[in-house]
N, C-alpha and C. Protein backbone atom coordinates (compact mmCIF):
# COMPACT_ATOMS: atom_id res chain seq x y z
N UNK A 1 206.56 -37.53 -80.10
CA UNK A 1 206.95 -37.08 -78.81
C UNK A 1 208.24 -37.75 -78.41
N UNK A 2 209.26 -37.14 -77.48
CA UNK A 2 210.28 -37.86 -77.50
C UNK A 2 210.10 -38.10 -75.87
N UNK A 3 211.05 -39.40 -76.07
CA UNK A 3 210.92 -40.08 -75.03
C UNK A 3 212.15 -39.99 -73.90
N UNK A 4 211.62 -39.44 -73.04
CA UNK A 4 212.72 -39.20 -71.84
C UNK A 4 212.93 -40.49 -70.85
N UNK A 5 214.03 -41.29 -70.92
CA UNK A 5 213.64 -41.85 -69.37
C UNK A 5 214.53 -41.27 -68.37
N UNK A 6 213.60 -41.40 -67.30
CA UNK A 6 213.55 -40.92 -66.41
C UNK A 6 214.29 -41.59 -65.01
N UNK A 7 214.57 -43.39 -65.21
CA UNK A 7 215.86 -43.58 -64.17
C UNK A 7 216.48 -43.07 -63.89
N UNK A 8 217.22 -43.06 -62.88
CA UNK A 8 218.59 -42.69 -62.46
C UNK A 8 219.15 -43.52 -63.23
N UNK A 9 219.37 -43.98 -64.95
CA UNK A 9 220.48 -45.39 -64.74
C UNK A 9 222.02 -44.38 -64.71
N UNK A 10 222.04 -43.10 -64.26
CA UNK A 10 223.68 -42.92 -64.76
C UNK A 10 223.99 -43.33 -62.76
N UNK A 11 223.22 -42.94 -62.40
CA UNK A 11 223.35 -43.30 -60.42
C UNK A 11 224.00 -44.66 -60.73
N UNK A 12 223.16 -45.53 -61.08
CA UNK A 12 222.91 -47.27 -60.94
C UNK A 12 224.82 -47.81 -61.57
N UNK A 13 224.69 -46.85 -62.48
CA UNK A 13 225.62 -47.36 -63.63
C UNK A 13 227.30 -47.25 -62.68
N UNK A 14 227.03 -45.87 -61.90
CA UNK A 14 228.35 -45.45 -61.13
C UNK A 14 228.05 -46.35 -59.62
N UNK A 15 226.97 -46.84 -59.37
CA UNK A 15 227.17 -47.60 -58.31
C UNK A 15 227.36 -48.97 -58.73
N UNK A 16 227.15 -49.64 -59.74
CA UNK A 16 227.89 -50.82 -60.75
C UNK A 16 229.19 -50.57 -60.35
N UNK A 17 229.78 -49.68 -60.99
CA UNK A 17 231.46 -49.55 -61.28
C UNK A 17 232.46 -49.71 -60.04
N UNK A 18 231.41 -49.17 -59.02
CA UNK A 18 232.01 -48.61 -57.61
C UNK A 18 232.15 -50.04 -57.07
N UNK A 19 231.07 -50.62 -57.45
CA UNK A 19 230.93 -52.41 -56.49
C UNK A 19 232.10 -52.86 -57.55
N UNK A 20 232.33 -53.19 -58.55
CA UNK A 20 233.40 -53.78 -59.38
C UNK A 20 234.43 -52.91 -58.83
N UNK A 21 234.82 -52.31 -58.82
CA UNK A 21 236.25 -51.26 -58.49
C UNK A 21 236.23 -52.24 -56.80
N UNK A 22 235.76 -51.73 -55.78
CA UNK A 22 236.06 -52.47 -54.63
C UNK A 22 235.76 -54.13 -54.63
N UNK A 23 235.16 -54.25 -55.41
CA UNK A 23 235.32 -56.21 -55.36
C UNK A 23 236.61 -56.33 -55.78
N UNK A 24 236.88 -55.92 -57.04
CA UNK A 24 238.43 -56.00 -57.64
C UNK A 24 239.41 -55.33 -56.55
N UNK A 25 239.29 -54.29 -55.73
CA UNK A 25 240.29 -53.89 -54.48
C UNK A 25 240.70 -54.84 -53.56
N UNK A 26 239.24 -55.45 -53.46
CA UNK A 26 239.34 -56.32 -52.23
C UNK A 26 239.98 -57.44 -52.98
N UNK A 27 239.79 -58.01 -54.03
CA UNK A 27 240.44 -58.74 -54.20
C UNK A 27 242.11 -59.14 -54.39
N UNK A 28 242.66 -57.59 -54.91
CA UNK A 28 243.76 -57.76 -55.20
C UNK A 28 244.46 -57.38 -53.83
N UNK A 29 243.50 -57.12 -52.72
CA UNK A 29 243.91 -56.64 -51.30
C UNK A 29 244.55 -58.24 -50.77
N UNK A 30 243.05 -59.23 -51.09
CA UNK A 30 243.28 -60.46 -50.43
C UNK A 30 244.25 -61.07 -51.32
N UNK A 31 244.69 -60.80 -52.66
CA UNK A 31 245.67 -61.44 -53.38
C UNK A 31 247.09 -61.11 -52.48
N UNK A 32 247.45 -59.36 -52.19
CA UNK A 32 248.41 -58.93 -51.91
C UNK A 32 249.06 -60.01 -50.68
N UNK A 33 247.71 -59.93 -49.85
CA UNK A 33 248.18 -60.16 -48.39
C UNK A 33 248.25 -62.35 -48.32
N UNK A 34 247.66 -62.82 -49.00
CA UNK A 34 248.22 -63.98 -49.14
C UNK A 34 249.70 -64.24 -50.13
N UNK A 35 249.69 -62.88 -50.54
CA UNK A 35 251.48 -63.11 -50.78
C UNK A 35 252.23 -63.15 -50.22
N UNK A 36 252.41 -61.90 -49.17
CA UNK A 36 252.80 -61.41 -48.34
C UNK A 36 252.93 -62.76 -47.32
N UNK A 37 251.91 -62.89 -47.11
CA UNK A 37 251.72 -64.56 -46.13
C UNK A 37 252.54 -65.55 -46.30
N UNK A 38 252.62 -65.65 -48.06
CA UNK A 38 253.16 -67.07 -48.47
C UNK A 38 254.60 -66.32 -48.40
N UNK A 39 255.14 -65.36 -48.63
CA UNK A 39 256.37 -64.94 -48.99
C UNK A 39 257.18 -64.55 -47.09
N UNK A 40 256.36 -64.46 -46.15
CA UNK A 40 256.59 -64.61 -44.76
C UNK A 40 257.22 -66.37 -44.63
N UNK A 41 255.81 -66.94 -44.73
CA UNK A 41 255.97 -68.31 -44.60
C UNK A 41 256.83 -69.03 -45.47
N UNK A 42 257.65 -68.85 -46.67
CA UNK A 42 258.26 -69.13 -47.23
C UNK A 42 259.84 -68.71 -46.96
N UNK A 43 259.76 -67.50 -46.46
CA UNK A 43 261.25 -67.16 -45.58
C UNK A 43 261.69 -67.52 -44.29
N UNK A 44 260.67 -67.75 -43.56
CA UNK A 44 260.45 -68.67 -42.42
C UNK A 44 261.51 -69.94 -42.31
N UNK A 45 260.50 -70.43 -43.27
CA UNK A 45 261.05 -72.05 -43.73
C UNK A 45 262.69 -71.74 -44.10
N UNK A 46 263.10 -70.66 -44.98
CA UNK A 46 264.35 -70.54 -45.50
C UNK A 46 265.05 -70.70 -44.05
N UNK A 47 264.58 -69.71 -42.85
CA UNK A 47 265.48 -69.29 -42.22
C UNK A 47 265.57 -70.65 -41.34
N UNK A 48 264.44 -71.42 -41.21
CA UNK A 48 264.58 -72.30 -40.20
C UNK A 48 265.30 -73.40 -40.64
N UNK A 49 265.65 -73.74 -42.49
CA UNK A 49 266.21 -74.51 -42.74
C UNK A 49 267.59 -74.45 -42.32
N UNK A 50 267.84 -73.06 -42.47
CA UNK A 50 269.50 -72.39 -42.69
C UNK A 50 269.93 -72.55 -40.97
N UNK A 51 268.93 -72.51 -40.26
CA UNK A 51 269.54 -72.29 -38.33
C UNK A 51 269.78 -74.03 -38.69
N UNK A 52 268.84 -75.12 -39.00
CA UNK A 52 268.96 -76.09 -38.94
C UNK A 52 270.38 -76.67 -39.80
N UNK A 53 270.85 -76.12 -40.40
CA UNK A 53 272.12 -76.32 -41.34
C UNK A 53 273.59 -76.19 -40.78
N UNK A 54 272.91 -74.34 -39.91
CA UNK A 54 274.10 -73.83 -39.08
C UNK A 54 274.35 -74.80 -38.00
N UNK A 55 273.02 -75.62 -37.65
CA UNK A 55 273.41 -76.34 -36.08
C UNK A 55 274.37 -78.16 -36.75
N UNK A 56 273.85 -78.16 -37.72
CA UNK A 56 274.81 -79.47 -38.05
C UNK A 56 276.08 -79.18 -38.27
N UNK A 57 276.19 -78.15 -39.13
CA UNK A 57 277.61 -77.61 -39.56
C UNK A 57 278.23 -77.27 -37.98
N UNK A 58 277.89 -76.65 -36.94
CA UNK A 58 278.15 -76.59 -35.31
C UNK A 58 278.54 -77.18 -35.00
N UNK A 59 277.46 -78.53 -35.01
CA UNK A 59 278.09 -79.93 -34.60
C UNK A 59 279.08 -80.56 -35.06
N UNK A 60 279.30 -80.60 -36.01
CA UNK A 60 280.47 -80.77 -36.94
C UNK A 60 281.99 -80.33 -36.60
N UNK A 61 281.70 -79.48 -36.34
CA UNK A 61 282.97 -78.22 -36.14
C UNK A 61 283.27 -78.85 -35.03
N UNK A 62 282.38 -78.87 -33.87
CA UNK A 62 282.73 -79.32 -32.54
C UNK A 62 283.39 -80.61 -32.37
N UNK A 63 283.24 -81.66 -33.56
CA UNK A 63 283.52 -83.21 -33.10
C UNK A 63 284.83 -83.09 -34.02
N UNK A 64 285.39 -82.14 -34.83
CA UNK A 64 286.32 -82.09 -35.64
C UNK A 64 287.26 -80.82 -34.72
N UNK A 65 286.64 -80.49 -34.00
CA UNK A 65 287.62 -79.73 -32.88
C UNK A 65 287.92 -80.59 -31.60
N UNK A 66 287.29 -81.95 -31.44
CA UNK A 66 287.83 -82.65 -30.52
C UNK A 66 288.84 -83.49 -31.13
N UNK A 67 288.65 -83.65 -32.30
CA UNK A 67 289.23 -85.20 -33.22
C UNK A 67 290.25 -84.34 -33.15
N UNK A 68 290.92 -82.59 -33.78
CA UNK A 68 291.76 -82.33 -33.92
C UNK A 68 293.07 -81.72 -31.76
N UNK A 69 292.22 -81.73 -31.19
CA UNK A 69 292.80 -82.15 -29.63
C UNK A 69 293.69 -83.10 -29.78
N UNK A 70 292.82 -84.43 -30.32
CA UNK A 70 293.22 -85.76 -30.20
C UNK A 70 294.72 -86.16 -30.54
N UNK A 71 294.75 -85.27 -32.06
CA UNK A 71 295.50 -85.25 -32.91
C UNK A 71 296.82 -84.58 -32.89
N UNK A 72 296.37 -83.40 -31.89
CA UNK A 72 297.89 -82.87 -31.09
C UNK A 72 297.96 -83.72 -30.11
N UNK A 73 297.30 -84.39 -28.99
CA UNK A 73 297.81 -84.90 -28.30
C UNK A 73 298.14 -86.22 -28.37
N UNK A 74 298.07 -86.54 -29.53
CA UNK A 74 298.75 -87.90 -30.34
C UNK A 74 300.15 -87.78 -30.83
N UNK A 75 300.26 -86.02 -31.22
CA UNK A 75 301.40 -85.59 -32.18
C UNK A 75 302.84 -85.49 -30.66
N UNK A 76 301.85 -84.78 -29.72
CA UNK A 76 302.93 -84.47 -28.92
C UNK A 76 303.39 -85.59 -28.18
N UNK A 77 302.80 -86.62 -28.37
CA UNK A 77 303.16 -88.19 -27.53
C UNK A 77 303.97 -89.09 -28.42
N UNK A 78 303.94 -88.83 -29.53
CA UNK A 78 304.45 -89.27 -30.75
C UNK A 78 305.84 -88.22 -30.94
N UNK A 79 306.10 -87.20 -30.47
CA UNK A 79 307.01 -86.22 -30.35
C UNK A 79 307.92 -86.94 -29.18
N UNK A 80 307.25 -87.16 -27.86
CA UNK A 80 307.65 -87.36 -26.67
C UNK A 80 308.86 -88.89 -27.25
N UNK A 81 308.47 -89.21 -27.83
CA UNK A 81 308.57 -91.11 -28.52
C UNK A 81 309.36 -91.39 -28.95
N UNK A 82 309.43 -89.88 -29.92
CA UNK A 82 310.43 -90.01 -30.90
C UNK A 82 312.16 -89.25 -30.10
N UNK A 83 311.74 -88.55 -29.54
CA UNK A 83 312.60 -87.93 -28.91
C UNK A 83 313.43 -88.96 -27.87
N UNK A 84 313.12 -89.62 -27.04
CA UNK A 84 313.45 -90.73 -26.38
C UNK A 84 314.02 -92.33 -27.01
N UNK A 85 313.06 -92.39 -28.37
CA UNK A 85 314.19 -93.12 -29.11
C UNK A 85 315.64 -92.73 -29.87
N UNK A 86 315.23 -91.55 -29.97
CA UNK A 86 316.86 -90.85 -30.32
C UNK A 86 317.44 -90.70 -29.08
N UNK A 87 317.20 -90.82 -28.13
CA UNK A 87 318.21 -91.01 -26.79
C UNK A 87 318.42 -91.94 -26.63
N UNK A 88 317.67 -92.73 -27.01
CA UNK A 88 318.18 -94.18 -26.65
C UNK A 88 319.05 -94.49 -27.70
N UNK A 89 319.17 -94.34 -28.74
CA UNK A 89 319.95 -94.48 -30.11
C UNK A 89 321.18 -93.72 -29.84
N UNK A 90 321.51 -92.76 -29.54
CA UNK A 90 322.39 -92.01 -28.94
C UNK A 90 323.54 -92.78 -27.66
N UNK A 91 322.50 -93.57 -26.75
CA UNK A 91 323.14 -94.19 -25.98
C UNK A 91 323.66 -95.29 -26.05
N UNK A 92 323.17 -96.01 -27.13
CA UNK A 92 323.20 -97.45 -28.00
C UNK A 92 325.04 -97.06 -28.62
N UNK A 93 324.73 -95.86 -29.18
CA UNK A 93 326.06 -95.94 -30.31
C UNK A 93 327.21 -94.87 -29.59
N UNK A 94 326.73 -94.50 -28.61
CA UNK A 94 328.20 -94.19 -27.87
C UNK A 94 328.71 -95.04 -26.52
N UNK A 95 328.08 -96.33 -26.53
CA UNK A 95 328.64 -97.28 -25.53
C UNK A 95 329.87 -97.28 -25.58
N UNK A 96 330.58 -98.04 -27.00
CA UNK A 96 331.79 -98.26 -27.00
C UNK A 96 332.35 -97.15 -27.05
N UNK A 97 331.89 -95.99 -27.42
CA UNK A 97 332.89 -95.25 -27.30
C UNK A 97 333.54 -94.85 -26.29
N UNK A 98 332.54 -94.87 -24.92
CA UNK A 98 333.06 -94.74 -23.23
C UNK A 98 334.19 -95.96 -22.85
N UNK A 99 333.84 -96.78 -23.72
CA UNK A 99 335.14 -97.54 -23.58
C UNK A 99 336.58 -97.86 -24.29
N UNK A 100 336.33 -96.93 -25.73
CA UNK A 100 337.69 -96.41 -26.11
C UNK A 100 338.01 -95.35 -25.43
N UNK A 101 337.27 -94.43 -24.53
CA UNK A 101 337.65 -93.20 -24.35
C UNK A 101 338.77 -93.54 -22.73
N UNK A 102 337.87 -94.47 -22.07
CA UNK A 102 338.65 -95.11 -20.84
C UNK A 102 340.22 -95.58 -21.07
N UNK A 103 340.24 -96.37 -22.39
CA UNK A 103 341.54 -96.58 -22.85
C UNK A 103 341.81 -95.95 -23.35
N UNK A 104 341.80 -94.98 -24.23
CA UNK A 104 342.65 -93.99 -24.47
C UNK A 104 343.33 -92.87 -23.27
N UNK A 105 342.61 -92.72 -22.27
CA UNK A 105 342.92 -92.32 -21.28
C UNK A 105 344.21 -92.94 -20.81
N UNK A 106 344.10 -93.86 -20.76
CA UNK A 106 345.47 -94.98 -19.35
C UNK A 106 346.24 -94.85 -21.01
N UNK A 107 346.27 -95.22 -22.11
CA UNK A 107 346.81 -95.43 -23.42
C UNK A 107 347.77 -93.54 -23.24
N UNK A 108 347.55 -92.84 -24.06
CA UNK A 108 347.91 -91.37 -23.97
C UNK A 108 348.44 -90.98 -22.27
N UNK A 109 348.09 -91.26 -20.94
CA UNK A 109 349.07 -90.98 -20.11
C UNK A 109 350.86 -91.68 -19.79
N UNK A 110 351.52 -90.50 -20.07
CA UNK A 110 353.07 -91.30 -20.25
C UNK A 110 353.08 -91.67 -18.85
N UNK A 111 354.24 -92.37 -18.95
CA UNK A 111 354.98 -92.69 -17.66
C UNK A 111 355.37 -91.69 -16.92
N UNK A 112 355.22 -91.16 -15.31
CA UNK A 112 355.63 -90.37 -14.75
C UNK A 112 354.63 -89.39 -14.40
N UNK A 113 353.49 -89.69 -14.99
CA UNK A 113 352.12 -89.09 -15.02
C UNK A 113 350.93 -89.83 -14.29
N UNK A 114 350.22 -88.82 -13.43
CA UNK A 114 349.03 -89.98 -13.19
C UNK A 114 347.90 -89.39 -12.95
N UNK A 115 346.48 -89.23 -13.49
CA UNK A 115 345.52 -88.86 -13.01
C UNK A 115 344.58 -88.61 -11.56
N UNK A 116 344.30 -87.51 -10.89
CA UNK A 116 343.55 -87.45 -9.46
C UNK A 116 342.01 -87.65 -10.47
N UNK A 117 341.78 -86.88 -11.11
CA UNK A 117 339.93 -87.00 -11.90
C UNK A 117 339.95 -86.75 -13.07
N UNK A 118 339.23 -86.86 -13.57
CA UNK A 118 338.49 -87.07 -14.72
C UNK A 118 336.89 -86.65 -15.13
N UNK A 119 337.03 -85.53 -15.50
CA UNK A 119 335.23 -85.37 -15.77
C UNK A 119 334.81 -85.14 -16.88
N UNK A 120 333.44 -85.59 -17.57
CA UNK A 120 333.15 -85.22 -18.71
C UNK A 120 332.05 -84.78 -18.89
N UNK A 121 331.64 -83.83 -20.10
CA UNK A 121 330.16 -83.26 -20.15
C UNK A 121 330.10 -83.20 -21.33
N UNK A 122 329.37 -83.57 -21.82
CA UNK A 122 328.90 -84.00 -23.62
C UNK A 122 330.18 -84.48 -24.09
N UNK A 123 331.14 -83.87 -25.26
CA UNK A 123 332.34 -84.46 -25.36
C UNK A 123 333.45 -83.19 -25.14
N UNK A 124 333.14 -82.48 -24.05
CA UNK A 124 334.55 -81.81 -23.08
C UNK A 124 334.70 -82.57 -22.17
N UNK A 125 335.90 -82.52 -22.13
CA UNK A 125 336.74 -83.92 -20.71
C UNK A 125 337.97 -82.58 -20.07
N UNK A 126 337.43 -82.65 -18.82
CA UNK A 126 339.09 -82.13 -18.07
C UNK A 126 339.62 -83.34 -17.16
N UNK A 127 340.84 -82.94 -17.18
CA UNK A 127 341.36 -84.05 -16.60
C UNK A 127 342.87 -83.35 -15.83
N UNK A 128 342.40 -83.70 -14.57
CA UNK A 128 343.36 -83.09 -13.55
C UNK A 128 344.43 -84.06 -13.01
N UNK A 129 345.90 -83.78 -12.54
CA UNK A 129 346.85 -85.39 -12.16
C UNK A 129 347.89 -84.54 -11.74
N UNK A 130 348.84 -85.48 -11.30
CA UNK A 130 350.58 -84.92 -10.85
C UNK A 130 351.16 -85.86 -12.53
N UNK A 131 352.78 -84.85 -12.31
CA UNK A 131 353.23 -85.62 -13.36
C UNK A 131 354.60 -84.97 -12.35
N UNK A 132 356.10 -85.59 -13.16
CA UNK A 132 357.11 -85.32 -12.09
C UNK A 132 357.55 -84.71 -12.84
N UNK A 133 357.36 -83.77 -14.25
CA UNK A 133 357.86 -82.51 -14.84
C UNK A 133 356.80 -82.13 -15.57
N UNK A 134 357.00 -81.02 -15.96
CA UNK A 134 356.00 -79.65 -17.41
C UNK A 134 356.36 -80.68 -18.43
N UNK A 135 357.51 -81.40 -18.64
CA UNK A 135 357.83 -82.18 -19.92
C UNK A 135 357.24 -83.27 -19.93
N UNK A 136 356.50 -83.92 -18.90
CA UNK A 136 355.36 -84.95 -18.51
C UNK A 136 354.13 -84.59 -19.11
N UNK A 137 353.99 -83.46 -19.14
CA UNK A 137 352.27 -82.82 -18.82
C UNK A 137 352.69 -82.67 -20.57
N UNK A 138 353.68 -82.00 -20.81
CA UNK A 138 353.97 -81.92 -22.34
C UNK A 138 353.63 -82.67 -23.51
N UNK A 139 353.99 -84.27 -22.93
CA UNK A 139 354.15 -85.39 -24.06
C UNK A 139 352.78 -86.17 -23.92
N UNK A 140 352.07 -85.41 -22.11
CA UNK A 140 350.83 -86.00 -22.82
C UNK A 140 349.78 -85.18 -23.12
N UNK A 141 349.93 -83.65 -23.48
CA UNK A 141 349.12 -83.13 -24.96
C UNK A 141 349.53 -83.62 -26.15
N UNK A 142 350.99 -84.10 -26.18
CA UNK A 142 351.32 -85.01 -27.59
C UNK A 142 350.75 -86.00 -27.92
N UNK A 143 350.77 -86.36 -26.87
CA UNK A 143 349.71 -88.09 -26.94
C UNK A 143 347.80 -88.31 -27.18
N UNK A 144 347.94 -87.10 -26.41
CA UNK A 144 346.26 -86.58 -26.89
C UNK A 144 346.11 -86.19 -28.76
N UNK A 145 346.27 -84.75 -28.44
CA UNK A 145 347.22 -84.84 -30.20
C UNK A 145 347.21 -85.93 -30.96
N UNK A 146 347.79 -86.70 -31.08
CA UNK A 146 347.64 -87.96 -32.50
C UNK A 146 347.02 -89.32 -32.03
N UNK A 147 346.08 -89.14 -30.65
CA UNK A 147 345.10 -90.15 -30.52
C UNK A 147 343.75 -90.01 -31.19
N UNK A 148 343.58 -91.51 -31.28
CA UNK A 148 342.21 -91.48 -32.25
C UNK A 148 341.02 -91.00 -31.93
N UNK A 149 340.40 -91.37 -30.39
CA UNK A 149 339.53 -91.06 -29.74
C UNK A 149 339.77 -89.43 -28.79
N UNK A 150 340.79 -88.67 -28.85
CA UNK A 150 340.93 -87.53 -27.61
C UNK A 150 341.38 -86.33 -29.32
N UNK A 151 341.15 -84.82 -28.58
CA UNK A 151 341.75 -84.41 -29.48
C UNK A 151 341.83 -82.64 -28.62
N UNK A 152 342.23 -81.34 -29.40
CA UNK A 152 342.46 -80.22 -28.79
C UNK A 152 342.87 -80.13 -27.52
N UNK A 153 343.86 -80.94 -27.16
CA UNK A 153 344.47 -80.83 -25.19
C UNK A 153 344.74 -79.28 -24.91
N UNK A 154 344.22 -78.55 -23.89
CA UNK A 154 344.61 -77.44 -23.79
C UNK A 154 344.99 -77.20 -22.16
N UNK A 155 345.59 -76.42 -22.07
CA UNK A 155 346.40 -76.55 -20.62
C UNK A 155 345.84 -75.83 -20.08
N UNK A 156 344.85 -76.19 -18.87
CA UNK A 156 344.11 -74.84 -17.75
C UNK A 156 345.29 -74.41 -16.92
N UNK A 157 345.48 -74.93 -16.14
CA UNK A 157 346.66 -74.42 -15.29
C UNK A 157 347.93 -75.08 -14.85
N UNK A 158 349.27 -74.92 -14.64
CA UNK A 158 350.38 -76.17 -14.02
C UNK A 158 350.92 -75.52 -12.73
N UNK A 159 350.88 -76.22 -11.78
CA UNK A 159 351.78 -75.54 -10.89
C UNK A 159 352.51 -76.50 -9.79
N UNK A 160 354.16 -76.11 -9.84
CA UNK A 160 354.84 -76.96 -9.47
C UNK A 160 354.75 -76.76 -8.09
N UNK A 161 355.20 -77.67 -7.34
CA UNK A 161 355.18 -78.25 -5.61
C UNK A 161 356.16 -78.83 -5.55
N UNK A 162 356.86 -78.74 -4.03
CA UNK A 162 357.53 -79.49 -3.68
C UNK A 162 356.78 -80.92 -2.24
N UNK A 163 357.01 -82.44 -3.02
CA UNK A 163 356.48 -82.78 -2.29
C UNK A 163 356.92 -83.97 -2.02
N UNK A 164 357.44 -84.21 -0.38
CA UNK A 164 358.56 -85.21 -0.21
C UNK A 164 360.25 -84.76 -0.72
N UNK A 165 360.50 -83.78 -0.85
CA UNK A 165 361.86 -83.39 -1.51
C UNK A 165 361.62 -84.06 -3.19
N UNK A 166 360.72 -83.95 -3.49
CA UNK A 166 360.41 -84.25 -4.90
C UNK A 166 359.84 -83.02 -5.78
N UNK A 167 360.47 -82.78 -6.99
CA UNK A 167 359.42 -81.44 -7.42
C UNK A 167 358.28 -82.16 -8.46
N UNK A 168 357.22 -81.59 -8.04
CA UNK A 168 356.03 -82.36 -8.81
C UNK A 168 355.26 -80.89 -9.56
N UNK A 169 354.43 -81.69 -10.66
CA UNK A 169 353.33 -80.74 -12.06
C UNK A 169 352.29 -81.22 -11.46
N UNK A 170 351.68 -80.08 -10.89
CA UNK A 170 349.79 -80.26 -10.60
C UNK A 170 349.33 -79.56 -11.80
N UNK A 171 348.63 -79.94 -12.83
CA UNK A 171 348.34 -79.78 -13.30
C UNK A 171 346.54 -79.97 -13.98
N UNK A 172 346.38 -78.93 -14.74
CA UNK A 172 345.04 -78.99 -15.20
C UNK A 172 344.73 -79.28 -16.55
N UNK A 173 343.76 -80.05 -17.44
CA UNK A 173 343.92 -79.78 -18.88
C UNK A 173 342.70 -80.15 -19.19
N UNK A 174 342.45 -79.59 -20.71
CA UNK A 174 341.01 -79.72 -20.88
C UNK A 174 341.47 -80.40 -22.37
N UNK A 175 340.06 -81.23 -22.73
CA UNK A 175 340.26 -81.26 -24.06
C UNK A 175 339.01 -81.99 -24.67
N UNK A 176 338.83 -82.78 -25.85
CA UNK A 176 337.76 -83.19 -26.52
C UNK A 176 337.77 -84.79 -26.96
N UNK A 177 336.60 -84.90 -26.66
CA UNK A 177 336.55 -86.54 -27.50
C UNK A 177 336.00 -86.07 -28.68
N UNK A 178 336.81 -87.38 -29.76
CA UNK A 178 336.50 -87.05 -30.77
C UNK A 178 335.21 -87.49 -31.56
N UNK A 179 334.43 -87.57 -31.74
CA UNK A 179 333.13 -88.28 -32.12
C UNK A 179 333.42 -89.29 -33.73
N UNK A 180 332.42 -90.12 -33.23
CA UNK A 180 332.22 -90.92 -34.89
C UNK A 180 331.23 -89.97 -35.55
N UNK A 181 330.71 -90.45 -36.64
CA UNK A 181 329.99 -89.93 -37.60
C UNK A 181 328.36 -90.19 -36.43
N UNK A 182 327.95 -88.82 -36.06
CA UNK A 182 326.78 -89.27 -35.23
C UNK A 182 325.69 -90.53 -36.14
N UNK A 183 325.00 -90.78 -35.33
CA UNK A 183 324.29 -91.96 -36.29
C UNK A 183 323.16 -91.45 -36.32
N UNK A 184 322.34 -91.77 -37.83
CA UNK A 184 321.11 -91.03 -38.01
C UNK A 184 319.93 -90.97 -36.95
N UNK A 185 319.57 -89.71 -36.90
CA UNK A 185 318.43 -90.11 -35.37
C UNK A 185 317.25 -89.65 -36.34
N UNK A 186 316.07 -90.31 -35.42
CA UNK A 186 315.15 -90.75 -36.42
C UNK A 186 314.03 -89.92 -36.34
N UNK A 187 313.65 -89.77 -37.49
CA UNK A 187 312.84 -88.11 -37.85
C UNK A 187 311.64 -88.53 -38.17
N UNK A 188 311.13 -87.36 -37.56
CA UNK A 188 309.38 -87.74 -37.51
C UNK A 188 308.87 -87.49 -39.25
N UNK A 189 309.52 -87.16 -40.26
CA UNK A 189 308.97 -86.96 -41.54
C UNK A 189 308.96 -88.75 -41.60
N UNK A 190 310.32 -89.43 -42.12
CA UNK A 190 310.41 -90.97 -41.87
C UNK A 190 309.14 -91.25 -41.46
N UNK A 191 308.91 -91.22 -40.51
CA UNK A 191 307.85 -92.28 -39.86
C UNK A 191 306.57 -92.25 -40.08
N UNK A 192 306.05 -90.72 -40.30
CA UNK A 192 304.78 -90.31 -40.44
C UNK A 192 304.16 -91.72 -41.71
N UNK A 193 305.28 -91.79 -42.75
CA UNK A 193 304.72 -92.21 -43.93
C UNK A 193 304.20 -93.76 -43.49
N UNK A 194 305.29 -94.55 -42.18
CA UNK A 194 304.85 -95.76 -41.95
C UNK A 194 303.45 -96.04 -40.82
């Protein structure tokens, strides 16, 4: 006689598979989502390291944007410094020259000539006077001419007068001092190095 059985085992067998299929779901569910977790919490950390990086590097920037303030307003005081010792150097080495220029003045006016003013602005000088002829006013552009300290005499205006039954040269003239070799003024490359 043959033998039938009669279980359900093919039921049992597909409800086996079904519990393994969802244990294994669930599991690779709870695998997924603690990835997901760790891979949250792990970018987290990235990002909070990186804000924490950005805020030092911030800080940074900020105390190297005051240091560099500092540093112009060191440069421009150090500008201010330098500029004022070249004036003063300037004024140092054209002393004497205001005092060859005084004598060359009374030196180069001939006889018969005499100065009312005298003005100067950097090294243009006019210089206004009577003289008792044009041939007065003449010999002293000559005298300007081959002096050491005066040079280019040029004639603004002459005009004769009668004054006292005397005929007199009012006259105008412009001209130049001659400079020395300016003296080195002192440069901020120089100094930086000391």
């Amino acid at each position: 006689m043959a033998h039938i059985n009669l279980l359900p085992w093919r039921e049992e067998l597909r409800k086996h598979k079904q519990k393994e299929f969802l244990t294994i779901a669930m599991g690779a569910v709870v695998v997924a989502a603690l990835a997901v977790l760790l891979g949250h919490i792990r970018m987290e950390n990235i990002i909070d390291g990186q804000h924490q990086r950005n805020a030092f590097l911030q800080n940074e920037i900020d105390i190297l944007d005051k240091q560099i303030e500092e540093i112009k307003e060191l440069e421009s005081i150090k500008a201010g410094l330098l500029a004022r010792m070249n004036i003063i150097q300037e004024l140092q080495s054209s002393r004497p020259e205001s005092v060859h220029l005084i004598d060359e003045l009374v030196r180069t006016l001939p006889e018969g000539a005499f100065l009312d003013s005298f003005t100067q602005k950097d090294r243009d000088l006019k210089m206004t006077g009577m003289a008792e002829s044009n041939a007065r006013v003449s010999d002293y552009m000559r005298n300007i001419d081959t002096s050491e300290w005066l040079e280019l005499p040029k004639l603004g205006s002459i005009i004769s007068e009668t004054v006292d039954h005397n005929r007199v040269a009012n006259f105008s003239l412009h001209g130049k001092q001659k400079g020395r070799q300016p003296a080195e003024t002192i440069d901020s490359e120089t100094t930086e190095g000391s």
